[in-house]
N, C-alpha and C. Protein backbone atom coordinates (compact mmCIF):
# COMPACT_ATOMS: atom_id res chain seq x y z
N UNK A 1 86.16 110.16 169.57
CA UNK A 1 87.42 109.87 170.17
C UNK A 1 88.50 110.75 169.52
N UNK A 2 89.20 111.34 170.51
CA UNK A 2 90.35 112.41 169.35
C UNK A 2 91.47 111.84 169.93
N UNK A 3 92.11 112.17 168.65
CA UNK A 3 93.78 111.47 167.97
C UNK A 3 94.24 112.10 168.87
N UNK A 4 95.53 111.05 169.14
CA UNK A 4 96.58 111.72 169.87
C UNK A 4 97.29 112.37 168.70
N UNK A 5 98.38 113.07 169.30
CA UNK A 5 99.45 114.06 168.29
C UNK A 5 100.43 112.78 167.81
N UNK A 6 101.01 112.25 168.06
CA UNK A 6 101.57 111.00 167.41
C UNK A 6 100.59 109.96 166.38
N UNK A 7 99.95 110.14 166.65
CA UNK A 7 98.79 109.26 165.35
C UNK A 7 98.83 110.50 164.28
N UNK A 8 98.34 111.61 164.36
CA UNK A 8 98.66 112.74 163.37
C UNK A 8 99.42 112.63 162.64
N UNK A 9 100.83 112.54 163.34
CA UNK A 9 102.29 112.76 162.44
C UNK A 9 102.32 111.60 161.61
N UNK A 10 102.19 110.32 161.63
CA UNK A 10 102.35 109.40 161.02
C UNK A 10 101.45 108.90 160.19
N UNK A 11 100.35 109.67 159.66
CA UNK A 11 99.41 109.68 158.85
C UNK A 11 100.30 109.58 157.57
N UNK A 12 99.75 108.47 156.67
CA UNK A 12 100.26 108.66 155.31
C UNK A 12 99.75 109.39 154.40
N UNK A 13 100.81 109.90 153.16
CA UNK A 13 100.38 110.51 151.98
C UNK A 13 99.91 109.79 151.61
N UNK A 14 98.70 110.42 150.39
CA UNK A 14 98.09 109.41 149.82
C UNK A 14 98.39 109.88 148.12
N UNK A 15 99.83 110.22 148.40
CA UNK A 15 100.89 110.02 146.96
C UNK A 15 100.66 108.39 145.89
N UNK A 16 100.43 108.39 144.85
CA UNK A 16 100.66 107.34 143.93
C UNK A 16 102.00 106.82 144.24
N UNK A 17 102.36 105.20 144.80
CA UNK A 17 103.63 104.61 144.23
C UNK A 17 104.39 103.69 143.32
N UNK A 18 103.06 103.26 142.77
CA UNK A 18 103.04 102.93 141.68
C UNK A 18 103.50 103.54 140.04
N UNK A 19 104.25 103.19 139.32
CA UNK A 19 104.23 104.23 137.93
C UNK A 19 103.17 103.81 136.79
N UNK A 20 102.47 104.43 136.41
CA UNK A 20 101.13 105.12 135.40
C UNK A 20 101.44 104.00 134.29
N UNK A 21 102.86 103.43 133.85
CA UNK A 21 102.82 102.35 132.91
C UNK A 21 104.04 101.63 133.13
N UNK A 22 104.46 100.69 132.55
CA UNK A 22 105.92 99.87 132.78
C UNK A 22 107.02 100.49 132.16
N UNK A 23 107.85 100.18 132.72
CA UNK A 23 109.17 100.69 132.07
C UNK A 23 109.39 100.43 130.76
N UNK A 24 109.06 99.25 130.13
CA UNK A 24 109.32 98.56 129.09
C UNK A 24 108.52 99.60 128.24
N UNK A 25 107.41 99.53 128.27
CA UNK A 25 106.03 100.59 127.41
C UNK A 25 106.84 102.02 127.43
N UNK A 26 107.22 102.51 128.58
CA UNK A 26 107.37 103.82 128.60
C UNK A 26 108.62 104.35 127.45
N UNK A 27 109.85 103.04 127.42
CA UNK A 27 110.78 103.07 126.95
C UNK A 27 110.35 102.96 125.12
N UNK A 28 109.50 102.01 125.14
CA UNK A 28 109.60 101.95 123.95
C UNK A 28 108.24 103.20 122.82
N UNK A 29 107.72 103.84 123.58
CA UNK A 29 106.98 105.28 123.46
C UNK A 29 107.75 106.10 122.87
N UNK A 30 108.72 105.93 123.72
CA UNK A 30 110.59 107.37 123.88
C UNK A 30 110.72 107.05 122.72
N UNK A 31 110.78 106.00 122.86
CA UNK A 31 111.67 105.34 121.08
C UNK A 31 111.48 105.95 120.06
N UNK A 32 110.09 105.36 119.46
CA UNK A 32 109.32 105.89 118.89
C UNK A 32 108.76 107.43 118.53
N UNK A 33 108.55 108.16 119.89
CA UNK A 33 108.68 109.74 119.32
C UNK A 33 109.53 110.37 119.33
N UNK A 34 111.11 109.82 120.07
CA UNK A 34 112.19 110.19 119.74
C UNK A 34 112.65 110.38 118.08
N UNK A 35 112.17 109.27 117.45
CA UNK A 35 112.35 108.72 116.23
C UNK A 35 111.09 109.55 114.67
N UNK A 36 110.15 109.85 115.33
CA UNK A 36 109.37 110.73 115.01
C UNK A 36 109.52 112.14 115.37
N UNK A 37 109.97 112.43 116.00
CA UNK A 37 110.48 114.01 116.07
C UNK A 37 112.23 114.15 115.50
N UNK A 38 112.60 113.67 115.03
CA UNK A 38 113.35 113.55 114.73
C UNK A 38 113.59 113.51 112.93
N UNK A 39 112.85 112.68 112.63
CA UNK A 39 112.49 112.54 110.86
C UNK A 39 111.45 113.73 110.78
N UNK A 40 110.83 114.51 111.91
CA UNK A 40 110.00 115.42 111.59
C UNK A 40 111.02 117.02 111.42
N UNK A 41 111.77 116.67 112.13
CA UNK A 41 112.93 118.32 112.19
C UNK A 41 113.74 118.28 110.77
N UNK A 42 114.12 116.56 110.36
CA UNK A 42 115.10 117.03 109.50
C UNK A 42 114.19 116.54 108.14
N UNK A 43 113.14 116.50 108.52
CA UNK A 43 111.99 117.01 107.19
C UNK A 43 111.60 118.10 106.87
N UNK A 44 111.78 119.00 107.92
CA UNK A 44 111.40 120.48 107.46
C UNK A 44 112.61 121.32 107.55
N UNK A 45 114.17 121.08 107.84
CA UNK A 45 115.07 121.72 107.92
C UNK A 45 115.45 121.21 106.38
N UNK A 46 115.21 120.08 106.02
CA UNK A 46 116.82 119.71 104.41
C UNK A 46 116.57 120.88 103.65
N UNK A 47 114.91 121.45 103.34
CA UNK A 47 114.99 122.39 101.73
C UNK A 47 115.45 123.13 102.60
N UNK A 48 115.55 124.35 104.16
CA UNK A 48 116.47 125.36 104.03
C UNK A 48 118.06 125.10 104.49
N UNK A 49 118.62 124.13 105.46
CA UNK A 49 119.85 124.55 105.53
C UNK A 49 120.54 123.08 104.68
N UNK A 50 119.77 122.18 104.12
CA UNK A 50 120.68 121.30 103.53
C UNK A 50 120.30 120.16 104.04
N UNK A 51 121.64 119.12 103.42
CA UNK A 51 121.00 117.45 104.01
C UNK A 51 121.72 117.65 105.34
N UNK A 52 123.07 117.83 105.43
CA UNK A 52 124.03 117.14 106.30
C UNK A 52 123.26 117.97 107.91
N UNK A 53 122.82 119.57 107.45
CA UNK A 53 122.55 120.39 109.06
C UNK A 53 120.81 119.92 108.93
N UNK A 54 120.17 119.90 108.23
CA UNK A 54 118.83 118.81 108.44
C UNK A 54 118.79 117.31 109.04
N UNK A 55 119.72 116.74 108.70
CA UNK A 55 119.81 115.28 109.34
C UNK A 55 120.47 116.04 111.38
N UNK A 56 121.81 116.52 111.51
CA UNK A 56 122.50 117.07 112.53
C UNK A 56 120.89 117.68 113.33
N UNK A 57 120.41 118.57 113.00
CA UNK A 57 118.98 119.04 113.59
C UNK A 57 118.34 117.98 114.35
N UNK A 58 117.78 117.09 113.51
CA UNK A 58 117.00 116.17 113.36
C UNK A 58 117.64 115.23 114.71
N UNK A 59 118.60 114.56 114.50
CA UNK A 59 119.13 113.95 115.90
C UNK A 59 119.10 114.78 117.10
N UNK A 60 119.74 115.56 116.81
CA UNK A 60 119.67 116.35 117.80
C UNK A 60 118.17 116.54 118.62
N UNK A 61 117.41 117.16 118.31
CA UNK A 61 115.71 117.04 118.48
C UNK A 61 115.21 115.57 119.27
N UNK A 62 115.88 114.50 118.61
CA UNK A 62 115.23 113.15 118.49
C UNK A 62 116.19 113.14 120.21
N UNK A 63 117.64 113.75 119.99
CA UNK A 63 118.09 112.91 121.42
C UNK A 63 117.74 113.56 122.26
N UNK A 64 117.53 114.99 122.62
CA UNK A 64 116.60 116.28 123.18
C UNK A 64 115.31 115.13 124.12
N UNK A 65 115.08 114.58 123.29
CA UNK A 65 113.71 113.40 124.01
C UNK A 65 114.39 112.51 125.01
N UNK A 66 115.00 112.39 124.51
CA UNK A 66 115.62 111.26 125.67
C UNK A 66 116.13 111.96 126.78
N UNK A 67 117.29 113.08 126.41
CA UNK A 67 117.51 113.77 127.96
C UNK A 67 116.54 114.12 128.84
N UNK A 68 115.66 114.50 127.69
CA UNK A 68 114.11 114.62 128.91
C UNK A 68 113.64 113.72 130.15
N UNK A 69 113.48 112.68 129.41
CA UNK A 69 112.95 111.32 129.64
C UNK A 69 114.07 110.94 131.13
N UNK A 70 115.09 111.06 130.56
CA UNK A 70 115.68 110.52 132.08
C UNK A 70 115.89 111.29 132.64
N UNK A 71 116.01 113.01 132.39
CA UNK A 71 115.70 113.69 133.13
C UNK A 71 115.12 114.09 134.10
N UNK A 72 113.86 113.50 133.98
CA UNK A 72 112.64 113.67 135.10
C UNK A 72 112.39 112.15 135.52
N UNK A 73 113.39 110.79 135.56
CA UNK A 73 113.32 110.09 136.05
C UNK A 73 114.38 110.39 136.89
N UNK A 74 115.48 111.15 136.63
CA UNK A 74 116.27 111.27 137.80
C UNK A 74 115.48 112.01 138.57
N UNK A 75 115.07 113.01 138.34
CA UNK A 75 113.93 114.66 139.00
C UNK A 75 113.10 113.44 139.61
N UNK A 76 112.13 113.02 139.67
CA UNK A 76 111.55 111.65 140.12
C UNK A 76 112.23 111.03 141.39
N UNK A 77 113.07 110.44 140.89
CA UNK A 77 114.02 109.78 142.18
C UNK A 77 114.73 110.73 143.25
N UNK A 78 115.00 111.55 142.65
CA UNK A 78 116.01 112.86 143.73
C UNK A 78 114.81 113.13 144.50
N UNK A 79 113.25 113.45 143.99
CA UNK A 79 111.97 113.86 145.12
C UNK A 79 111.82 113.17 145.86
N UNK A 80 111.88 112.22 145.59
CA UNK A 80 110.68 111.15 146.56
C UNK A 80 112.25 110.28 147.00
N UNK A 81 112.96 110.91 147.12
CA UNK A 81 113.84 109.87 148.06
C UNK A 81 112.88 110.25 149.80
């Protein structure tokens, strides 16, 4: 039996719409290697530029994660609208 052209078009993707883990988990991951990349930059920056631009590094790096993070949840939402 062959498809009409209107049964064609309205074939669904068979895209995931579900997300891979919960928000809660995902958030508190961020946390965590936010927080670990972070004590990791201004662990290897204090012996060369000091405490104050080793700690400044170090956040910096740690918040670097997070822009990510909602970065590609906005990138995420702007696609699949």
């Amino acid at each position: 039996m062959a498809k009409t052209k209107k049964e064609s078009t309205t074939k669904k993707s068979n895209l995931p719409t579900e997300p891979w883990i919960p928000m809660r988990r995902g958030l508190i991951i961020i946390t965590l290697t936010s927080i670990g990349m972070a004590v990791l930059t201004a662990w290897e920056v204090v012996p060369v530029k000091g405490w104050m631009q080793g700690i400044l590094w170090g956040l910096l790096f740690g918040a670097l994660i997070w822009v990510i993070f909602f970065g590609m949840i906005f990138f995420n939402r702007f696609i699949r609208r």
